[in-house]
C-alpha atoms as a PDB file:
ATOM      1  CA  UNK A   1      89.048 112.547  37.804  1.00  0.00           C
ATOM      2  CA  UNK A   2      90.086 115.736  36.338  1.00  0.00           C
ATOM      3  CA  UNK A   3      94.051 115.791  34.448  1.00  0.00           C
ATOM      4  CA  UNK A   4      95.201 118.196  37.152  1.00  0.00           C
ATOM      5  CA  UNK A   5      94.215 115.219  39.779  1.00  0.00           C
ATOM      6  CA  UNK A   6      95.938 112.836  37.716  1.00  0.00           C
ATOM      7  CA  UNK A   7      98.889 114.969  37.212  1.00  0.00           C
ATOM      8  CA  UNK A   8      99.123 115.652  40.656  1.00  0.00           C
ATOM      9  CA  UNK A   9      98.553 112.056  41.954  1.00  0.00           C
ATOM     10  CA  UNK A  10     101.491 111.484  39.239  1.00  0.00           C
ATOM     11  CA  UNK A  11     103.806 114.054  40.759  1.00  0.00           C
ATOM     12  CA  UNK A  12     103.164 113.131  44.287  1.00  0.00           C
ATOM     13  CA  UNK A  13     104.091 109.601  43.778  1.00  0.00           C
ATOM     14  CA  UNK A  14     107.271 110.252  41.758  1.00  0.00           C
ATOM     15  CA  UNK A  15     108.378 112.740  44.703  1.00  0.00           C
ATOM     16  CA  UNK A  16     107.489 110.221  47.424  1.00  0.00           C
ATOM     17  CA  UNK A  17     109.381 107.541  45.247  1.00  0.00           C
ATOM     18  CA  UNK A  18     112.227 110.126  45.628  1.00  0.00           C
ATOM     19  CA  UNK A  19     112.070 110.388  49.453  1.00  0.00           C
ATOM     20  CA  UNK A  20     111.401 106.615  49.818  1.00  0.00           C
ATOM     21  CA  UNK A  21     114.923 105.678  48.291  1.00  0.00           C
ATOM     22  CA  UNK A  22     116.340 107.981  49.977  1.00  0.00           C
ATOM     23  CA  UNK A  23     115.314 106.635  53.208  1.00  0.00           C
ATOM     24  CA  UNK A  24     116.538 103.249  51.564  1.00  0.00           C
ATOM     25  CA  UNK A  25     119.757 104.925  51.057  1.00  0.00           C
ATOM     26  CA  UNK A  26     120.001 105.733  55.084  1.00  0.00           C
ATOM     27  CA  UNK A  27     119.221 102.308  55.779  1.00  0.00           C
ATOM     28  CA  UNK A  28     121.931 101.183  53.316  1.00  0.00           C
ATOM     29  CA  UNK A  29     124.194 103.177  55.105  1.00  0.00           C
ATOM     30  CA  UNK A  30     124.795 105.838  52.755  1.00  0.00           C
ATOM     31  CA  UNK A  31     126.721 109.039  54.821  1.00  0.00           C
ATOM     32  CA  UNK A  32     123.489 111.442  54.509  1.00  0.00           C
ATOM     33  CA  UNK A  33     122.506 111.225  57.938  1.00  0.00           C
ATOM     34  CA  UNK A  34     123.231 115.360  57.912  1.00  0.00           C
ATOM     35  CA  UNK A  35     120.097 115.998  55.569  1.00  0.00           C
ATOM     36  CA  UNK A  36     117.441 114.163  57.385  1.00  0.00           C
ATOM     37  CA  UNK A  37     115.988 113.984  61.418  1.00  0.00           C
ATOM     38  CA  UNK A  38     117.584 117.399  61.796  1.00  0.00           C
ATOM     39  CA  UNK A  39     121.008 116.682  60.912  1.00  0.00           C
ATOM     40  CA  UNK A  40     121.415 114.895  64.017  1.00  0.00           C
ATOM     41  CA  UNK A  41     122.979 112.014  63.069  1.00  0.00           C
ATOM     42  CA  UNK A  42     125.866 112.934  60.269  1.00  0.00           C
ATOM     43  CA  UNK A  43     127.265 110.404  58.154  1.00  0.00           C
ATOM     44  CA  UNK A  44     126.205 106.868  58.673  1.00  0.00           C
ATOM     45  CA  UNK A  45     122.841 106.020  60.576  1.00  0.00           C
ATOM     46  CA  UNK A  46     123.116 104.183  64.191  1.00  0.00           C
ATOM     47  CA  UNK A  47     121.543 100.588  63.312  1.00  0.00           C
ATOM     48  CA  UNK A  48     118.139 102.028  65.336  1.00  0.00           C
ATOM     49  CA  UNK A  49     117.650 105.111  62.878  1.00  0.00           C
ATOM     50  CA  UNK A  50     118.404 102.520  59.774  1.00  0.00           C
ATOM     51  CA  UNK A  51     115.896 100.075  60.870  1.00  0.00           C
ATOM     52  CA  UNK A  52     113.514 103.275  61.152  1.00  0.00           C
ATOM     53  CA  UNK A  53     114.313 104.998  58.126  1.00  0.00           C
ATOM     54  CA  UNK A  54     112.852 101.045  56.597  1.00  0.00           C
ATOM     55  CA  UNK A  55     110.111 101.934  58.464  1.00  0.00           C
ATOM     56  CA  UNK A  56     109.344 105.363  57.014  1.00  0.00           C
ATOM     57  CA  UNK A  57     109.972 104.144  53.441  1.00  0.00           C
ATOM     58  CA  UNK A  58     107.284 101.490  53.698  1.00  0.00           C
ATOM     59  CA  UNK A  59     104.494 104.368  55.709  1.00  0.00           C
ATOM     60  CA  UNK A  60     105.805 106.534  52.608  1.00  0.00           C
ATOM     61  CA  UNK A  61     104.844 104.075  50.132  1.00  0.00           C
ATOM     62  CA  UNK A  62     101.108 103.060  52.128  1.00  0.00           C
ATOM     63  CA  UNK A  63     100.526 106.999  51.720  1.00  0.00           C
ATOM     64  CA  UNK A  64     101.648 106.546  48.036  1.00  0.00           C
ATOM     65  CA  UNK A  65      98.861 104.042  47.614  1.00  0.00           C
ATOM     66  CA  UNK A  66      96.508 106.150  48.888  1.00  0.00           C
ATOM     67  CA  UNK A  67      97.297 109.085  46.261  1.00  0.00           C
ATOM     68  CA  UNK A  68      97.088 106.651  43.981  1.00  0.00           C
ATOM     69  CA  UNK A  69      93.787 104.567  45.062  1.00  0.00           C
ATOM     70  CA  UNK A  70      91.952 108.464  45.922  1.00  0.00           C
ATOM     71  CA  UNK A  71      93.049 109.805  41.948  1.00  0.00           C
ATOM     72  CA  UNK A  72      91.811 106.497  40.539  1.00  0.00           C
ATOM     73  CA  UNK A  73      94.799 105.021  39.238  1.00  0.00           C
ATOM     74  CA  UNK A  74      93.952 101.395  41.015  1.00  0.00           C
ATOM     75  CA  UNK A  75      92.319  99.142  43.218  1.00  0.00           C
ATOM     76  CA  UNK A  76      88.562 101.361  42.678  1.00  0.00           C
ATOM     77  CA  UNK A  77      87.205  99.063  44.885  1.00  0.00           C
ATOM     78  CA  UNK A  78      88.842 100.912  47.589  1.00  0.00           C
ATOM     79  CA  UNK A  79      88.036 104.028  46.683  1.00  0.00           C
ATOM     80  CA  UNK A  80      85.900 104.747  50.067  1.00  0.00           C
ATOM     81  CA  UNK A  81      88.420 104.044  52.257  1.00  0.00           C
ATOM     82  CA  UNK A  82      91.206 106.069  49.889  1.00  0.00           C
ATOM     83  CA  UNK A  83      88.254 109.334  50.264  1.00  0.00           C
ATOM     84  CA  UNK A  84      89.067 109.329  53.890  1.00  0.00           C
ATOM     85  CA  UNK A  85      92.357 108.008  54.016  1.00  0.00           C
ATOM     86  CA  UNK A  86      93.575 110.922  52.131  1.00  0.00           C
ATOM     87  CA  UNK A  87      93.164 113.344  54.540  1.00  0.00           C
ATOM     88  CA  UNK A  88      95.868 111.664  56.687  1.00  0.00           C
ATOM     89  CA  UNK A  89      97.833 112.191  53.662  1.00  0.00           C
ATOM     90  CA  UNK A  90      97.170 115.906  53.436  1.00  0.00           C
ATOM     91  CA  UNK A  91      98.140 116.042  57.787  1.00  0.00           C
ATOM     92  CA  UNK A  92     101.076 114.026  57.305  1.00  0.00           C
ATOM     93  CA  UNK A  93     102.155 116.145  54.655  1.00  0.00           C
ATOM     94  CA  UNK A  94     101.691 119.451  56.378  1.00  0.00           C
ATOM     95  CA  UNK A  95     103.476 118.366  59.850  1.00  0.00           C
ATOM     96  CA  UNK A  96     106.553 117.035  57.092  1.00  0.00           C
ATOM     97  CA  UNK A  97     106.344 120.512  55.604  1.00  0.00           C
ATOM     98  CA  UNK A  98     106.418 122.229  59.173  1.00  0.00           C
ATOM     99  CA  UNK A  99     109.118 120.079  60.329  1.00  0.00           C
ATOM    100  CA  UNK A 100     110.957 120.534  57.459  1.00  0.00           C
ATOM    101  CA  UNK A 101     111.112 124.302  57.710  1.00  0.00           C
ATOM    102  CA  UNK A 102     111.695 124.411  61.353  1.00  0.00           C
ATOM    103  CA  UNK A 103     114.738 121.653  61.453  1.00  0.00           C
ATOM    104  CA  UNK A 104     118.100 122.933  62.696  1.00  0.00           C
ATOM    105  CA  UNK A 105     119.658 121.373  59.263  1.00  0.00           C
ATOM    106  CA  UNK A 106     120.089 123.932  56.178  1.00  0.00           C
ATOM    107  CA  UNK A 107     120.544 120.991  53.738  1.00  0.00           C
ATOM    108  CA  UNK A 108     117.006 119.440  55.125  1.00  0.00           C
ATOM    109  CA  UNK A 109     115.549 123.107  54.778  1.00  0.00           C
ATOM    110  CA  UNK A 110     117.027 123.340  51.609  1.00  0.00           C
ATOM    111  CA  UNK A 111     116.419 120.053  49.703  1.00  0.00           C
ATOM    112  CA  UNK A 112     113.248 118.683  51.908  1.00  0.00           C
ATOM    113  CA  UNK A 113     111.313 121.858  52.564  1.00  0.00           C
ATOM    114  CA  UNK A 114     110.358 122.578  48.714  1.00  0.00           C
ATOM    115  CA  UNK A 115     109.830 118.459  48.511  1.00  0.00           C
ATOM    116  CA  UNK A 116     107.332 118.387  51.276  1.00  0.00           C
ATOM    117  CA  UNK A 117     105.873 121.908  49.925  1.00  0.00           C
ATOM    118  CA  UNK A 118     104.874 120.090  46.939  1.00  0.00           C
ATOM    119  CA  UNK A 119     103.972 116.931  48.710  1.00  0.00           C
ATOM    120  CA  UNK A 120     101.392 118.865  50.638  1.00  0.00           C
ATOM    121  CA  UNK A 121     100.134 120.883  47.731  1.00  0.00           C
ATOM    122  CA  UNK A 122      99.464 117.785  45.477  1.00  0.00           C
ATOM    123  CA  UNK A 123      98.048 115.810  48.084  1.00  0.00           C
ATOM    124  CA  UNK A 124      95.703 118.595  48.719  1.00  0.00           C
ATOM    125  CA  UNK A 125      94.791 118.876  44.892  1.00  0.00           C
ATOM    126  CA  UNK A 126      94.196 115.412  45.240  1.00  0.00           C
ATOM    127  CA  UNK A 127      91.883 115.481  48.333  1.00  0.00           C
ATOM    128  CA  UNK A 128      89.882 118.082  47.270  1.00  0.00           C
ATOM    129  CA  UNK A 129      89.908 116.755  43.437  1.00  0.00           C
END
């Protein structure tokens, strides 16, 4: 594992970490329903989008792991599965990185976009790492 692997492994999960309390935040019922799913549900999340913003915090933290198992950082036994796994990583991080450039919300354009931007680049670094 080379140190920019590492670094970015390191980056990626402390950005995901981000994302995934924010996402806990939504679910909470904190008013920032404006800067995610397009803006269109300002203020408070229905119950439905809280129970799936729980949802997307745990699938961010299983992609977290995989970062983390592909870069070496634990569970080496896995390693095999992480070398393919991580390529759902990089996808899921390039459709976020679309959608976040394309969404009707500023804010999510403006705060998400670079997020995802780096999401996708250090999940790449990782893959190909």
């Amino acid at each position: 594992m080379t140190v920019l692997v590492s670094i970015s492994a390191m980056l990626f999960t402390v950005f995901i970490f981000i994302v995934v309390l924010f996402q806990l935040a939504l679910a909470l019922g904190m008013p920032w329903g404006s800067y995610a799913m397009g803006g269109k549900f300002p203020g408070k999340y229905p119950p439905g989008m809280r129970m799936g913003a729980i949802v997307q915090a745990i699938v961010l933290l299983a992609i977290a792991s995989i970062v983390l198992i592909r870069s070496g950082f634990f569970f080496p036994a896995w390693d095999s599965f992480a070398d393919k796994a991580i390529w759902f990583v990089v996808a899921f991080s390039t459709i976020s990185t679309v959608l976040n450039l394309i969404t009707r919300s500023k804010w999510e354009r403006r705060i998400w976009a670079p997020v995802s931007v780096l999401l996708l680049v250090t999940s790449l670094i990782v893959a190909v790492g």
